[in-house]
C-alpha atoms as a PDB file:
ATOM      1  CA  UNK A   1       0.000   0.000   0.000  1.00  0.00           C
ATOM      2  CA  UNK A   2       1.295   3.512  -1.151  1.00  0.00           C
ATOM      3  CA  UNK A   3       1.038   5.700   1.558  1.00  0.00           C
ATOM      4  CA  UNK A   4       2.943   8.853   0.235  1.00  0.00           C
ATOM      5  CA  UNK A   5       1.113  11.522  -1.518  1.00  0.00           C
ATOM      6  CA  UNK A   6       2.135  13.904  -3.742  1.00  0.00           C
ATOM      7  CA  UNK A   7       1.237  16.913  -1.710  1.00  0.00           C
ATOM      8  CA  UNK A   8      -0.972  17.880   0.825  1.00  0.00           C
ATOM      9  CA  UNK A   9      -3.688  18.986  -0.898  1.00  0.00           C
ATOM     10  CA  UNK A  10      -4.277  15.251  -2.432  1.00  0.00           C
ATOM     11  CA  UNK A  11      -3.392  13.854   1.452  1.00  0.00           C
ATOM     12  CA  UNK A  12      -6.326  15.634   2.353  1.00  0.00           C
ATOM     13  CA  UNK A  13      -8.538  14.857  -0.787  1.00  0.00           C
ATOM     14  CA  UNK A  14     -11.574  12.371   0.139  1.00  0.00           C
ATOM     15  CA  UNK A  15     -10.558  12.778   3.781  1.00  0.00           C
ATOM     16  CA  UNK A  16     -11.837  15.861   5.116  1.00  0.00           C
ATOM     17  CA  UNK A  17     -14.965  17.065   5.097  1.00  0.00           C
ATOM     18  CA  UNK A  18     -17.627  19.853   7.092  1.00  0.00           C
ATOM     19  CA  UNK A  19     -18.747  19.196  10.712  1.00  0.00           C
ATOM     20  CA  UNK A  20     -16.029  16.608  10.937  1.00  0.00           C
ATOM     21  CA  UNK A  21     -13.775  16.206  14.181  1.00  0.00           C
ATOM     22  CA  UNK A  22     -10.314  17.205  13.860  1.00  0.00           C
ATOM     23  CA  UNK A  23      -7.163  16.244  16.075  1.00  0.00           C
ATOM     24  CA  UNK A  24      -4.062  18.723  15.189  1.00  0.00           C
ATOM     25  CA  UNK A  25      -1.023  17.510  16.609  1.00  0.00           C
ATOM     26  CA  UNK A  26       1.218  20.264  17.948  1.00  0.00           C
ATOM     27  CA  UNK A  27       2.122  21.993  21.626  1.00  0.00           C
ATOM     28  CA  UNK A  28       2.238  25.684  21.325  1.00  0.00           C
ATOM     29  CA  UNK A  29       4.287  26.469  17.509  1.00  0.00           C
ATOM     30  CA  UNK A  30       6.724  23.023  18.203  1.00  0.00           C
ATOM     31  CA  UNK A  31       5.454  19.941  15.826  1.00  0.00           C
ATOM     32  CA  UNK A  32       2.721  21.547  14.515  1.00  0.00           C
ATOM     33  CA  UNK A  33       1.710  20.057  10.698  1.00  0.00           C
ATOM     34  CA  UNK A  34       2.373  23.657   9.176  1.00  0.00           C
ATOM     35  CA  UNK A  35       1.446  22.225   5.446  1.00  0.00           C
ATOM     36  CA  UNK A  36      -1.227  20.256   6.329  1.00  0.00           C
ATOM     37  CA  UNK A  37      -2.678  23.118   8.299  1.00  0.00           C
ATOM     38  CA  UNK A  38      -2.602  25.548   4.983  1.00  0.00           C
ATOM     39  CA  UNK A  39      -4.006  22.683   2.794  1.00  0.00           C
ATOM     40  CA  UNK A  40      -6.941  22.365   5.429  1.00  0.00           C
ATOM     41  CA  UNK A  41      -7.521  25.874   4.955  1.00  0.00           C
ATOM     42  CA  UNK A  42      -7.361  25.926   1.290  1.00  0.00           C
ATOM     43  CA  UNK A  43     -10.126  23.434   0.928  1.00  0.00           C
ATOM     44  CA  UNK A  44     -12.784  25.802   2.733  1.00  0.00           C
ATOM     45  CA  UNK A  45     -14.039  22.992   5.309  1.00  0.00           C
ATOM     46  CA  UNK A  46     -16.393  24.506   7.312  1.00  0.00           C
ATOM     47  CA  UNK A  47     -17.433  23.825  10.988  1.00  0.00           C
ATOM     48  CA  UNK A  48     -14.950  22.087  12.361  1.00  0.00           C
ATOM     49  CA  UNK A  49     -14.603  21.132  15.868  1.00  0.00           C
ATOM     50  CA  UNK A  50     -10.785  21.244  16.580  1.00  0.00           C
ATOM     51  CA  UNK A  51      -8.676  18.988  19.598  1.00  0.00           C
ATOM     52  CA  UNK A  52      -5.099  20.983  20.119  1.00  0.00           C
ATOM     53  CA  UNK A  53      -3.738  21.300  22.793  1.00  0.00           C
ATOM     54  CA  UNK A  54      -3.303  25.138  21.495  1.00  0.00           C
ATOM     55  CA  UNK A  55      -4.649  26.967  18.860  1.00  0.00           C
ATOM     56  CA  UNK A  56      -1.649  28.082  17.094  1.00  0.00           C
ATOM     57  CA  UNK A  57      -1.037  32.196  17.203  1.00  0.00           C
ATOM     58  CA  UNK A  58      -2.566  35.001  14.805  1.00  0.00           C
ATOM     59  CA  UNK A  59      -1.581  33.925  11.252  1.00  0.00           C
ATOM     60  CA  UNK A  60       0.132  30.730  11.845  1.00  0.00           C
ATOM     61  CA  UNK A  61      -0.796  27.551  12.601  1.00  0.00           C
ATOM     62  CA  UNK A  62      -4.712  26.588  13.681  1.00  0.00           C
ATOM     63  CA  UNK A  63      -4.603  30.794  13.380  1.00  0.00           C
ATOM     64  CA  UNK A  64      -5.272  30.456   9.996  1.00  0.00           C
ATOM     65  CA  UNK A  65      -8.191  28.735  10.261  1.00  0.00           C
ATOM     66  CA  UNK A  66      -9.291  30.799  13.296  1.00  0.00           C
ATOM     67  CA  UNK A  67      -8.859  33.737  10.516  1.00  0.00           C
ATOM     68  CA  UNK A  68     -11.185  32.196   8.038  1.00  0.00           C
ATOM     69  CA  UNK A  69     -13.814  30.778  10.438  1.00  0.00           C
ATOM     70  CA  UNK A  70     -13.463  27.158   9.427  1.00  0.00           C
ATOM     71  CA  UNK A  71     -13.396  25.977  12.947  1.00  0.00           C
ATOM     72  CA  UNK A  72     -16.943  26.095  15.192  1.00  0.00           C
ATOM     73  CA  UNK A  73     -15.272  24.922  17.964  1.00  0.00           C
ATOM     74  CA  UNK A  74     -12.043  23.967  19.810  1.00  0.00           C
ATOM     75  CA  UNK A  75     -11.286  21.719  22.546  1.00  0.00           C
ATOM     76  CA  UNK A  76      -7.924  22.762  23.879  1.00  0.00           C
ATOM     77  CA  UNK A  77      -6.172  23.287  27.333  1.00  0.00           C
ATOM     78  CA  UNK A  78      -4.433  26.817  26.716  1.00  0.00           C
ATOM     79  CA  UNK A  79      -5.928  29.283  24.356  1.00  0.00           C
ATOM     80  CA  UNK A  80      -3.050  32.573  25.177  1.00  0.00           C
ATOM     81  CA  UNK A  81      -1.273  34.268  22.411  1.00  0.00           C
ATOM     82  CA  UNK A  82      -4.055  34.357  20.344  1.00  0.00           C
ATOM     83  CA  UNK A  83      -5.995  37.464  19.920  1.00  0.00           C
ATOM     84  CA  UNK A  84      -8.879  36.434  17.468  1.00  0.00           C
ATOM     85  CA  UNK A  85      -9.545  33.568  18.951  1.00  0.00           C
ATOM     86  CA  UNK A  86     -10.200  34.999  22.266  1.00  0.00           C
ATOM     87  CA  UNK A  87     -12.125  38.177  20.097  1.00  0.00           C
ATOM     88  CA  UNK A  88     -14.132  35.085  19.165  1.00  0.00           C
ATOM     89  CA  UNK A  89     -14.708  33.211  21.988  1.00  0.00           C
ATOM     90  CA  UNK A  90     -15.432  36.773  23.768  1.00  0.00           C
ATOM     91  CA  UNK A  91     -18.360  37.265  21.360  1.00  0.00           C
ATOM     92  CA  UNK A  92     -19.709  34.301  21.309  1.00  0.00           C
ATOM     93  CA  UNK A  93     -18.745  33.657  17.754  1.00  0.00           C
ATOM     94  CA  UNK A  94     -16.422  30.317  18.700  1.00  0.00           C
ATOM     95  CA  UNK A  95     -17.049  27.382  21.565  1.00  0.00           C
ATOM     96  CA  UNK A  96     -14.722  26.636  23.294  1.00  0.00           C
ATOM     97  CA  UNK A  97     -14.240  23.146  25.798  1.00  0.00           C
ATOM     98  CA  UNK A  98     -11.446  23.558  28.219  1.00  0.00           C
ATOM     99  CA  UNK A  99      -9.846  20.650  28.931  1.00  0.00           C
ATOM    100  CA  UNK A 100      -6.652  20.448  31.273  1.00  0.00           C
ATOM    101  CA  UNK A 101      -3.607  19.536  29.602  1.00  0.00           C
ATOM    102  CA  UNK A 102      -3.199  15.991  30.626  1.00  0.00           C
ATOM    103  CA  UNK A 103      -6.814  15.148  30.678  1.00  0.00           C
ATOM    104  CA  UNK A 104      -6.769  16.116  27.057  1.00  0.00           C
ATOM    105  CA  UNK A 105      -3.843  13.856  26.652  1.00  0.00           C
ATOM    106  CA  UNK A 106      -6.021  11.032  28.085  1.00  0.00           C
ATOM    107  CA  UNK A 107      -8.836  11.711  26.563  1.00  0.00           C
ATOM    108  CA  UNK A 108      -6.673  10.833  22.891  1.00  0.00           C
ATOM    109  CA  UNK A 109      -4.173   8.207  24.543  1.00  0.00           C
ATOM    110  CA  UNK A 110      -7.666   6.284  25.811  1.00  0.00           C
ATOM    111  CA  UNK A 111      -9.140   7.129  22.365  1.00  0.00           C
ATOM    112  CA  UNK A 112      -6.741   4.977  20.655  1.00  0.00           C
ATOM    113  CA  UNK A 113      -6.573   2.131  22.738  1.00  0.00           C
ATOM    114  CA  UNK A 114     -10.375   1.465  22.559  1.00  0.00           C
ATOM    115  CA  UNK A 115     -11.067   2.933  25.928  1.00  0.00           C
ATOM    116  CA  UNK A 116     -15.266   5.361  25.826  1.00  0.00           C
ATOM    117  CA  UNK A 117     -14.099   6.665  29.494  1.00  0.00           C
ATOM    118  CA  UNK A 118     -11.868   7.174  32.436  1.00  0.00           C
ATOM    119  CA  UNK A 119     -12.470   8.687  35.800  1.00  0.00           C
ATOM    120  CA  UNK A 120      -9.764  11.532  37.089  1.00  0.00           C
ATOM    121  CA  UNK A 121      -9.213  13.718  40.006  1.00  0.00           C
ATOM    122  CA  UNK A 122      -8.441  16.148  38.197  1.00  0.00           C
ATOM    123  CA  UNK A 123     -11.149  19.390  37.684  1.00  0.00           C
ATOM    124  CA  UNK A 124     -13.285  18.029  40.834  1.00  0.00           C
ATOM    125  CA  UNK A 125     -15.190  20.677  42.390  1.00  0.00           C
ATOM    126  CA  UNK A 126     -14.167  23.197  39.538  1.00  0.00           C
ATOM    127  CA  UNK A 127     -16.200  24.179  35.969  1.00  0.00           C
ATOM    128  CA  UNK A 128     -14.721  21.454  34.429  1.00  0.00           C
ATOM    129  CA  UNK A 129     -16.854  18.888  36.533  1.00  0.00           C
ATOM    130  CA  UNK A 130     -19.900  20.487  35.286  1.00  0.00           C
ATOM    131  CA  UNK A 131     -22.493  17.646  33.397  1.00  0.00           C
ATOM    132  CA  UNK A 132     -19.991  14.771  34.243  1.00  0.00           C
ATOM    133  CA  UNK A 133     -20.797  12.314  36.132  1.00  0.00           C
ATOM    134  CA  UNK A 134     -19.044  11.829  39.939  1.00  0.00           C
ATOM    135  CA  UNK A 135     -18.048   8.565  41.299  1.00  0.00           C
ATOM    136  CA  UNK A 136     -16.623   7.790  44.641  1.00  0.00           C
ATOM    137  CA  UNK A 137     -13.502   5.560  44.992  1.00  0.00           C
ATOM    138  CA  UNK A 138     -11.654   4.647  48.006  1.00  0.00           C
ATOM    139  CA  UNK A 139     -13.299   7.211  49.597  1.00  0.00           C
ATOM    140  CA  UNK A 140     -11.979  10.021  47.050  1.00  0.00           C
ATOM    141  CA  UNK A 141     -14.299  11.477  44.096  1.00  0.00           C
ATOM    142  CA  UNK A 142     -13.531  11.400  40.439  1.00  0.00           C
ATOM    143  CA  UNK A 143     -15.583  12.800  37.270  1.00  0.00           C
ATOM    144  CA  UNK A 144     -15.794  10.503  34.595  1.00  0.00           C
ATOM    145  CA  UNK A 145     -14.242  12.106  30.903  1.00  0.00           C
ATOM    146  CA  UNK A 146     -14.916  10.167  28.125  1.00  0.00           C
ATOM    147  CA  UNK A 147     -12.186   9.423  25.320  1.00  0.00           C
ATOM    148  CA  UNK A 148     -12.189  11.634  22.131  1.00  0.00           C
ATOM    149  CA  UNK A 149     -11.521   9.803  18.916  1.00  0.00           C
ATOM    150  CA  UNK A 150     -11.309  12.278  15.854  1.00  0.00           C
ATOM    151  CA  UNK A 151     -12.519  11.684  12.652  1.00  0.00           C
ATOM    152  CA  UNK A 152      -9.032  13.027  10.912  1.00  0.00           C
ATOM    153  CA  UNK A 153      -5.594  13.162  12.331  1.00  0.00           C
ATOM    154  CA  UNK A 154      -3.332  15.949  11.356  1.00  0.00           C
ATOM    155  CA  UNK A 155       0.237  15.222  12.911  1.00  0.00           C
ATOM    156  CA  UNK A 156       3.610  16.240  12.371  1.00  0.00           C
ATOM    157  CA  UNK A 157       6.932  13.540  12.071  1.00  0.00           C
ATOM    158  CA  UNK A 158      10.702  14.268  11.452  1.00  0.00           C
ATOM    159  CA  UNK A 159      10.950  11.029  10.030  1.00  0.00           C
ATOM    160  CA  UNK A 160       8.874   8.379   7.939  1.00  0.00           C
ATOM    161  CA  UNK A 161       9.711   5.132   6.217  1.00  0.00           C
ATOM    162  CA  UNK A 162       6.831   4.574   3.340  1.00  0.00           C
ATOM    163  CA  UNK A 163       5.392   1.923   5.542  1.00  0.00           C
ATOM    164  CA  UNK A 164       4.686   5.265   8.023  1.00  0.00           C
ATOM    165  CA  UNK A 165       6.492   4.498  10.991  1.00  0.00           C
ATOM    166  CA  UNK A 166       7.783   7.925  12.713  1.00  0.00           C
ATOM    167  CA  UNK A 167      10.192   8.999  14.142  1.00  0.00           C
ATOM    168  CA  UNK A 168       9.686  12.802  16.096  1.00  0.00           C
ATOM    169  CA  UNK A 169      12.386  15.061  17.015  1.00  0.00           C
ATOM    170  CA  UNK A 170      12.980  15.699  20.960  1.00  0.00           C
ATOM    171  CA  UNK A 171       9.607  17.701  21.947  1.00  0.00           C
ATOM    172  CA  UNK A 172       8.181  17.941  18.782  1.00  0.00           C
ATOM    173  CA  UNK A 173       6.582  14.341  20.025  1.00  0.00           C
ATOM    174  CA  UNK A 174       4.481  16.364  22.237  1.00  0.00           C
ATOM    175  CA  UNK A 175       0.687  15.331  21.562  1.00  0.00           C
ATOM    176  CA  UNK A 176       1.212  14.108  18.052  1.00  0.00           C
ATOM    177  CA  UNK A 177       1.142  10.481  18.979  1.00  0.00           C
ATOM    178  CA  UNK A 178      -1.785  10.332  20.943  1.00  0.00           C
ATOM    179  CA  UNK A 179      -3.533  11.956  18.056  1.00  0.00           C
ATOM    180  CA  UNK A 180      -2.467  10.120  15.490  1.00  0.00           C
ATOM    181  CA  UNK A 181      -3.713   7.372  17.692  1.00  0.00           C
ATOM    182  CA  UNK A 182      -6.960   8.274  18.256  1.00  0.00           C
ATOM    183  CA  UNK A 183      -7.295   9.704  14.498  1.00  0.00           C
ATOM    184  CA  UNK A 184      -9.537   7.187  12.418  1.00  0.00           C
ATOM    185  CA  UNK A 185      -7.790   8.102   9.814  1.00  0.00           C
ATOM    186  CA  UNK A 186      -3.904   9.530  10.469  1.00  0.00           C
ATOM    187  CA  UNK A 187      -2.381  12.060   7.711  1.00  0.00           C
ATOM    188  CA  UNK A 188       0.934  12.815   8.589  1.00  0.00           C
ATOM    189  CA  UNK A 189       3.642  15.841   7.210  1.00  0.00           C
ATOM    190  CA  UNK A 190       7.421  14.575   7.508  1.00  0.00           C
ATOM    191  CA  UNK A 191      10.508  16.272   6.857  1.00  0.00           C
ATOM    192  CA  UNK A 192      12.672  13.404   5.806  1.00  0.00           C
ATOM    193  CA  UNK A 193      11.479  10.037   3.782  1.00  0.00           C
ATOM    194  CA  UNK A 194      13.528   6.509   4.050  1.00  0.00           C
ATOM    195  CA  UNK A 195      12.781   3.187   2.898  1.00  0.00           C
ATOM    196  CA  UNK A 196      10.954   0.567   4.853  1.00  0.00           C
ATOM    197  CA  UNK A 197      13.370  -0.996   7.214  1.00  0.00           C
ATOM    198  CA  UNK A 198      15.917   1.756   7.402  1.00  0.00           C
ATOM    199  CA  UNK A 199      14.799   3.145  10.820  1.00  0.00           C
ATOM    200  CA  UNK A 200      16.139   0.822  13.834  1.00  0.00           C
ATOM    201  CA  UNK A 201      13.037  -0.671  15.607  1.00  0.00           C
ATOM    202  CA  UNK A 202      14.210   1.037  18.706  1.00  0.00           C
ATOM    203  CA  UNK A 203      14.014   3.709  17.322  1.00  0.00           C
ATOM    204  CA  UNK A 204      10.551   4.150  15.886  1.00  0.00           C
ATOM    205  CA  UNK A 205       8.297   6.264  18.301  1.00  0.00           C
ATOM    206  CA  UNK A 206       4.540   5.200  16.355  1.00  0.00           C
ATOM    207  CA  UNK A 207       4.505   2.387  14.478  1.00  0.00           C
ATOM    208  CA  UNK A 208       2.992   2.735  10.708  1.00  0.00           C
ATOM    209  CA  UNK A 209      -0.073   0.704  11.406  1.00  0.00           C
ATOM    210  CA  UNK A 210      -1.597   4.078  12.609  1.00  0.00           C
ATOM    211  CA  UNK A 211      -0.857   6.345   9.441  1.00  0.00           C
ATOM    212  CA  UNK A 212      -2.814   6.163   6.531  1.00  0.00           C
ATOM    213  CA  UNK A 213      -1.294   8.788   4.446  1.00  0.00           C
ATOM    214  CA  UNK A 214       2.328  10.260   4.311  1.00  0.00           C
ATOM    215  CA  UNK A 215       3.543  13.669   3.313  1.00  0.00           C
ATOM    216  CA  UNK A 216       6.854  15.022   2.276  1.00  0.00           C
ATOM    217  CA  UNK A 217       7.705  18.655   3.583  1.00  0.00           C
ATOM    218  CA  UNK A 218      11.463  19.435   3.386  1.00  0.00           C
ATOM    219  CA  UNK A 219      11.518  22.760   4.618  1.00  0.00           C
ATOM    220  CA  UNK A 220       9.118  23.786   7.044  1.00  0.00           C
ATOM    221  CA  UNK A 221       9.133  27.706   8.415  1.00  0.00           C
ATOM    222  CA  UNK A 222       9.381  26.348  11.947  1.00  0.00           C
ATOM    223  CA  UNK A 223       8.518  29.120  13.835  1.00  0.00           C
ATOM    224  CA  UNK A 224      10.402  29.815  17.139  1.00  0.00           C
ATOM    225  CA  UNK A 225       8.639  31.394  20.628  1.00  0.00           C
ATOM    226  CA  UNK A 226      11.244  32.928  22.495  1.00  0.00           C
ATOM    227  CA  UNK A 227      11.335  34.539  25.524  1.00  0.00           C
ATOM    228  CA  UNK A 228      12.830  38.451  25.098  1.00  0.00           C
ATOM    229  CA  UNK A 229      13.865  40.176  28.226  1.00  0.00           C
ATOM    230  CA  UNK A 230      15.448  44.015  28.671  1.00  0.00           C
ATOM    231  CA  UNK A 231      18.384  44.220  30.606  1.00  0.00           C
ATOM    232  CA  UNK A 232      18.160  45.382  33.867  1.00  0.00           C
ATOM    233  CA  UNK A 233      19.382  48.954  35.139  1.00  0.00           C
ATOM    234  CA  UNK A 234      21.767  48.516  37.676  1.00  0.00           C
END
């Protein structure tokens, strides 16, 4: 089975469609799918409900799509840096499900392993608990969260083999195994292509039975956050 398209514009062809659920692999600008992302945008999907951790900055990343109002709703755990989204959210133009971080991360990793639900400590007695069911255990109470399983994966790789077992680079891993887990179907942008067999068992991070489709982008912008402080006056 060929996995490797052309571009990402044909990855995407017969995949995506409107109202569909959408993971986006990615923490803050590091391993985002930057190609997949503008391809997404250029196909004019509308309502989209969006799982990222983040949701990208203004003009870049899941910003883009912010920009052109393809996406009805995100389910993220930090929304900062991001001043149309929150002009959005504020005006009740976007919805928005806060999730914390490594609930979210849950919620996918459970996803793909076939798990509906999980109970967690974690947003007890806070607005997150609100609708979910409570469950005592051990004496201690847990909300239930159940498992989110996308309809589309969008993930980003440093390395394939054209069977589409990755390899990410340092954090770059970040949430884009989980969702490419949890993606029914897995479309993945790489910066390097080898042949099947050339990456050491050891060292693949996802194994290719999750990806469905491979593409091949060489030079992504790879944008940087940095932190810029003055100098202080003695």
């Amino acid at each position: 089975m060929n996995k490797l398209f052309p571009s990402a514009a044909e990855a995407l062809k017969g995949v995506v469609k409107d109202g569909q659920l959408m993971a986006v692999g990615g923490f803050g600008l590091c391993g985002i799918p930057e190609a997949l992302i503008e391809a997404l945008k250029a196909s004019q999907v509308q309502n989209l409900t969006v799982i990222s951790n983040n949701a990208g900055v203004d003009g870049f990343g899941l910003g883009k799509l912010l920009e052109t109002r393809q996406i009805k709703k995100m389910i993220s755990s930090y929304v900062g840096e991001n001043k149309e989204f929150e002009r959005q959210y504020l005006a009740g133009e976007l919805e928005l499900e806060f999730t914390p971080q490594g609930t979210l991360a849950e919620k996918l990793r459970a996803g793909g392993a076939g798990i509906p639900a999980f109970f967690t400590k974690t947003g007890v007695g806070t607005l997150v608990a609100e609708g979910k069911e409570l469950r005592e255990f051990d004496g201690e109470t847990y909300l239930m969260e159940r498992s989110l399983v996308p309809d589309v994966a969008l993930i980003k790789a440093d390395i394939a083999d054209r069977s589409g077992n990755l390899r990410f680079n340092l954090t770059a891993r970040n949430f884009n195994p989980a969702a490419a887990m949890a993606g029914r179907i897995c479309i993945v942008e790489v910066e390097r292509i080898v042949a099947t067999g050339e990456l050491a068992p050891d060292d693949i991070h996802l194994p290719g039975i999750y990806v469905h489709r491979i593409v091949h982008n060489p030079t992504p912008e790879k944008r940087i956050e940095k932190r810029t402080t003055r100098d202080r006056k003695v």
